[in-house]
Protein backbone atom coordinates (compact mmCIF):
# COMPACT_ATOMS: atom_id res chain seq x y z
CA UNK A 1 4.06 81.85 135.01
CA UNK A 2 5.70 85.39 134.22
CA UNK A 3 9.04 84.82 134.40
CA UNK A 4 12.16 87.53 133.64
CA UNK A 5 15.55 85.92 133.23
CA UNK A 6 18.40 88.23 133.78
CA UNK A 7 21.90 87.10 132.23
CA UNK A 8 20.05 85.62 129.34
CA UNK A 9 22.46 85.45 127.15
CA UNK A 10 24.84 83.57 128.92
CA UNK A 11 25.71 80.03 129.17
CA UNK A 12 23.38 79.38 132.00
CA UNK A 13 20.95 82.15 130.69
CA UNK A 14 20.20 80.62 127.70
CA UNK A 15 19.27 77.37 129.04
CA UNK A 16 16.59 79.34 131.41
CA UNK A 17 15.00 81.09 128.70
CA UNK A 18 15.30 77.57 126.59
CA UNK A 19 13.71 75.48 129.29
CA UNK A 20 11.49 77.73 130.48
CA UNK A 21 9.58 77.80 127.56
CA UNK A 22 9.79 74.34 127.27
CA UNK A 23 7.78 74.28 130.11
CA UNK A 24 5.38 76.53 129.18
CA UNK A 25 6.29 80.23 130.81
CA UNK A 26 5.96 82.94 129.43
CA UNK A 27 9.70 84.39 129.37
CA UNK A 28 11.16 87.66 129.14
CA UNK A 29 14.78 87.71 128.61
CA UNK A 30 16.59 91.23 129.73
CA UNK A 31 19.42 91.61 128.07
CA UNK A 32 22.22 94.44 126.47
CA UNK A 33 22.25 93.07 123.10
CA UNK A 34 18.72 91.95 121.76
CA UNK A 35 20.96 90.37 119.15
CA UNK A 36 22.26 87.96 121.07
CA UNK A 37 18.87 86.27 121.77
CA UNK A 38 19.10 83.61 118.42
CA UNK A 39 15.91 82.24 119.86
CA UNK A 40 12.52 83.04 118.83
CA UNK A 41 8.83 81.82 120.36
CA UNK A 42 5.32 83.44 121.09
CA UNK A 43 6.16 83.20 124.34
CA UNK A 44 9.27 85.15 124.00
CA UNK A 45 9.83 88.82 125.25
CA UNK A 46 13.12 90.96 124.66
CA UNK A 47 13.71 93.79 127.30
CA UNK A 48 16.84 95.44 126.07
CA UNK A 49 18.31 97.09 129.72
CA UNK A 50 21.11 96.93 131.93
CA UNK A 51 21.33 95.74 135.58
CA UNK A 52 23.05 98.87 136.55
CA UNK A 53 20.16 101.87 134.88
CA UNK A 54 17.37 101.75 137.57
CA UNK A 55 14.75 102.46 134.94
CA UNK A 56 15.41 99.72 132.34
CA UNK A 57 15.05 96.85 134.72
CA UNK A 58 11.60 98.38 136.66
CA UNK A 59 10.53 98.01 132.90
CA UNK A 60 11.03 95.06 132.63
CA UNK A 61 10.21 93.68 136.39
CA UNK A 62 6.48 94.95 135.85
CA UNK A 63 4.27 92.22 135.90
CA UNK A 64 6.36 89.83 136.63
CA UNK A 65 5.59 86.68 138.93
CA UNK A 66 9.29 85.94 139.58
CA UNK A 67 12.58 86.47 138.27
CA UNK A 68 15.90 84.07 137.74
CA UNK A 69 19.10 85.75 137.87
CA UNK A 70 22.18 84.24 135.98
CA UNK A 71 23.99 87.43 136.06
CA UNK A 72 28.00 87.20 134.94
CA UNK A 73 30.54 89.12 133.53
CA UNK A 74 34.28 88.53 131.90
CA UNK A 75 36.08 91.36 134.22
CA UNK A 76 37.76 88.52 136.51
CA UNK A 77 41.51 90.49 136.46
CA UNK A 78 40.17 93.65 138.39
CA UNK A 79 37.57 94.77 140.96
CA UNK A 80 34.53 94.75 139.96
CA UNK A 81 30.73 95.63 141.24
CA UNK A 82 28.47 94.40 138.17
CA UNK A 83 27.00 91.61 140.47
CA UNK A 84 26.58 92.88 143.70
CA UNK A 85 25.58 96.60 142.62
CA UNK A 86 23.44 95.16 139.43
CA UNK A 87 21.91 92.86 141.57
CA UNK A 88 21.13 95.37 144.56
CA UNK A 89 19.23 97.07 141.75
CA UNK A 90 16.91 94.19 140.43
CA UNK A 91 16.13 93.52 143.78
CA UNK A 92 15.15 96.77 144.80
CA UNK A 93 12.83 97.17 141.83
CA UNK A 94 11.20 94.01 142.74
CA UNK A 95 10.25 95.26 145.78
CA UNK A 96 8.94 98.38 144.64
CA UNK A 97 7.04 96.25 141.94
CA UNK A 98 6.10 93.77 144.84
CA UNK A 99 7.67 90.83 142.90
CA UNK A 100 8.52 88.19 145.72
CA UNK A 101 10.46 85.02 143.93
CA UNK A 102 14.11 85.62 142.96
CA UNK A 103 16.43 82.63 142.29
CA UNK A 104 19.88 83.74 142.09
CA UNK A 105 23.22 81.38 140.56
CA UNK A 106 26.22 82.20 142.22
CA UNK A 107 28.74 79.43 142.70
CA UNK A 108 30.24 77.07 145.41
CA UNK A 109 33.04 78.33 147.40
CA UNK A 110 31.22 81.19 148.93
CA UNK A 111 29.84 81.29 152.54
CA UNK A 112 29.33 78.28 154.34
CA UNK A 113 30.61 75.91 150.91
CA UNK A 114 33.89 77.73 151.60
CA UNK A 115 36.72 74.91 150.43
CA UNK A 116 33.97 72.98 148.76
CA UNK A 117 34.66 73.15 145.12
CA UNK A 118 38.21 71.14 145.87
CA UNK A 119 41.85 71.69 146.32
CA UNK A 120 42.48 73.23 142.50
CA UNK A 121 39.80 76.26 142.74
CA UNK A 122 40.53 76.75 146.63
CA UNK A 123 43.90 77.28 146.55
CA UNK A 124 44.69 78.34 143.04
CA UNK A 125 41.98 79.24 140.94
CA UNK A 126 39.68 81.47 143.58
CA UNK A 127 42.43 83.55 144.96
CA UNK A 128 45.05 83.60 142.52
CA UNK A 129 42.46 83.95 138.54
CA UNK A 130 39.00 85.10 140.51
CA UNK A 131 39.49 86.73 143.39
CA UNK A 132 37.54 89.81 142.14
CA UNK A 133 35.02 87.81 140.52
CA UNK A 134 34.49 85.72 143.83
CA UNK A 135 34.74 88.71 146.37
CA UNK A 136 31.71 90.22 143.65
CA UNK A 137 29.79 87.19 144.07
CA UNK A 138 29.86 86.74 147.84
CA UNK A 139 28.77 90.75 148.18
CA UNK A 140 26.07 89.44 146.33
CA UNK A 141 25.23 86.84 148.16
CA UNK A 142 25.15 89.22 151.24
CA UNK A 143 22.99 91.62 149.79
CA UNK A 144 20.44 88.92 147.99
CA UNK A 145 20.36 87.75 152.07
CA UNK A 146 19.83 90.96 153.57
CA UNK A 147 16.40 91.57 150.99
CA UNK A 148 12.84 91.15 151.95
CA UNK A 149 12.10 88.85 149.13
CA UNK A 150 11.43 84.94 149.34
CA UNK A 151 14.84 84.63 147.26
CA UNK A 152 16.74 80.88 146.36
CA UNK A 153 20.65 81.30 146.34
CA UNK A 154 21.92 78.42 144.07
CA UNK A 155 25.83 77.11 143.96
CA UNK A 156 26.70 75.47 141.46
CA UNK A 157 30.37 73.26 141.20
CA UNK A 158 32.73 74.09 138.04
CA UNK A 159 30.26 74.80 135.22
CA UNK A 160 30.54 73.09 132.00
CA UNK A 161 28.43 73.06 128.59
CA UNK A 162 27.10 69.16 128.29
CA UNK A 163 24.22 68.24 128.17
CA UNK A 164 21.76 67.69 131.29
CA UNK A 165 21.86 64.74 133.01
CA UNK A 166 18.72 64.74 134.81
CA UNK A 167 20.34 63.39 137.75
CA UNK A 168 22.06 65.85 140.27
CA UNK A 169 22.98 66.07 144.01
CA UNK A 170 21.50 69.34 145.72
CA UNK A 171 21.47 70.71 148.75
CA UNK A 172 23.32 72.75 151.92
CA UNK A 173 26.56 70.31 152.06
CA UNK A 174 27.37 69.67 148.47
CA UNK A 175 30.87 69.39 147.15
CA UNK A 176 34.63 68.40 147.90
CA UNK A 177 37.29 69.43 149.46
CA UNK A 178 39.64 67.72 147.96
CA UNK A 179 38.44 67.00 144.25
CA UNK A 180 36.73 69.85 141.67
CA UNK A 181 33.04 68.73 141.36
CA UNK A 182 31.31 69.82 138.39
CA UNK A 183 27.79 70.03 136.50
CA UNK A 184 26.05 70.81 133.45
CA UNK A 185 24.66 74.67 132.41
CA UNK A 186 21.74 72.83 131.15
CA UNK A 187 21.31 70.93 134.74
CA UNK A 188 21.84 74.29 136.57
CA UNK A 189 18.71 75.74 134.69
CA UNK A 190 16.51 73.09 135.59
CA UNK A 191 17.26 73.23 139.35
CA UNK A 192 16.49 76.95 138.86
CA UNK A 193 13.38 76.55 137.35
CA UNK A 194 12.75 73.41 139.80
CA UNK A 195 12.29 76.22 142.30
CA UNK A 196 9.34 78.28 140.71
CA UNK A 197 6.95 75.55 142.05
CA UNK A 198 9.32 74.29 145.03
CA UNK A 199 9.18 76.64 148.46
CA UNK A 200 12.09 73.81 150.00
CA UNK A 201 15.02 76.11 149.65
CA UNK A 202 13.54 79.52 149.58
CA UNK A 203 15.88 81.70 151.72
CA UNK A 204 18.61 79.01 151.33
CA UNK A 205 21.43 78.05 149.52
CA UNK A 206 21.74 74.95 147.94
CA UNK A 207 25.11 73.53 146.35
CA UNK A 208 24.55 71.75 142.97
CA UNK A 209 26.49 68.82 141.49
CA UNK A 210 26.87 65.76 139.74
């Protein structure tokens, strides 16, 4: 499969791309910086863009059979519209391109996991160190819902850089509301890619965990 992983360079990003061609895709990773991609394969496309110019992503969309979005950014101190505006874009392009499959991290705590990622990131960390990152990622969310495509929404707990487990909870109810819950980058991407070849969650949004 044709597969275009936006975000590639970051923590979650570079798993996809890793994985990915693991598994045999073909992978284009769309990114600012082609050098910030340290990884090289056959496989392996660069598309050097950014989520908010209309005409670098259609670029890179073309052809595609789907594309995985780990889209982030460091601005967490003051508002914001990277995610939901760079997002509105990709998704517009893949319509015009007629590219159906998006599968979209975003994190738990949004929507209907509201309270689920525990006392500490409820009631300290989301609105007192990410509000603007958080009220960014649930315009996202609304506009990724509002779309035409068959898109996958996926939350994942506190994100950390270990190694995958193999072994994860998924699905609509995941998380705690009293303790943080947490899971690998590396675990993320897998679920992600799970998807490609999985219709169970499409126009859903399933937590992830350990």
């Amino acid at each position: 499969m044709k597969i275009l992983i936006i975000g590639s360079t970051g923590g979650t990003g570079r798993q996809l791309v890793l994985q990915a061609l693991d598994r045999g895709h073909t992978v284009t990773a769309f990114t600012r910086k082609i050098s910030r991609i340290k990884i090289s394969d056959e496989r392996l496309k660069i598309a050097k863009g950014n989520v908010m110019e209309i005409d670098s992503l259609a670029k890179a969309v073309h052809n595609q059979d789907a594309v995985l979005c780990a889209l982030g950014h460091k601005r967490w101190f003051y508002p914001t519209k990277i995610l939901s505006e760079g997002t509105k874009n990709i998704l517009s392009v893949m319509e015009k391109n007629n590219v159906k499959r998006f599968i979209c991290e975003t994190s738990l705590g949004i929507g209907n996991s509201m309270g689920r990622m525990g006392i500490y990131y409820t009631f300290f960390v989301i609105p007192f160190i990410l509000p603007f990152y958080f009220w960014d990622k649930r315009k996202q969310e609304s506009i990724i819902k509002s779309s035409k495509l068959d898109w996958t929404i996926i939350r994942p707990g506190a994100l950390n850089n270990r190694k995958a487990r193999g072994k994860y909870r998924t699905g609509e109810k995941i998380g705690n509301w009293f303790y943080t819950v947490g899971v690998s980058r590396a675990d993320v991407a897998d679920f992600m890619l799970n998807q490609l070849e999985d219709a169970k969650y499409i126009h859903s949004t399933p937590g992830i965990c350990w």
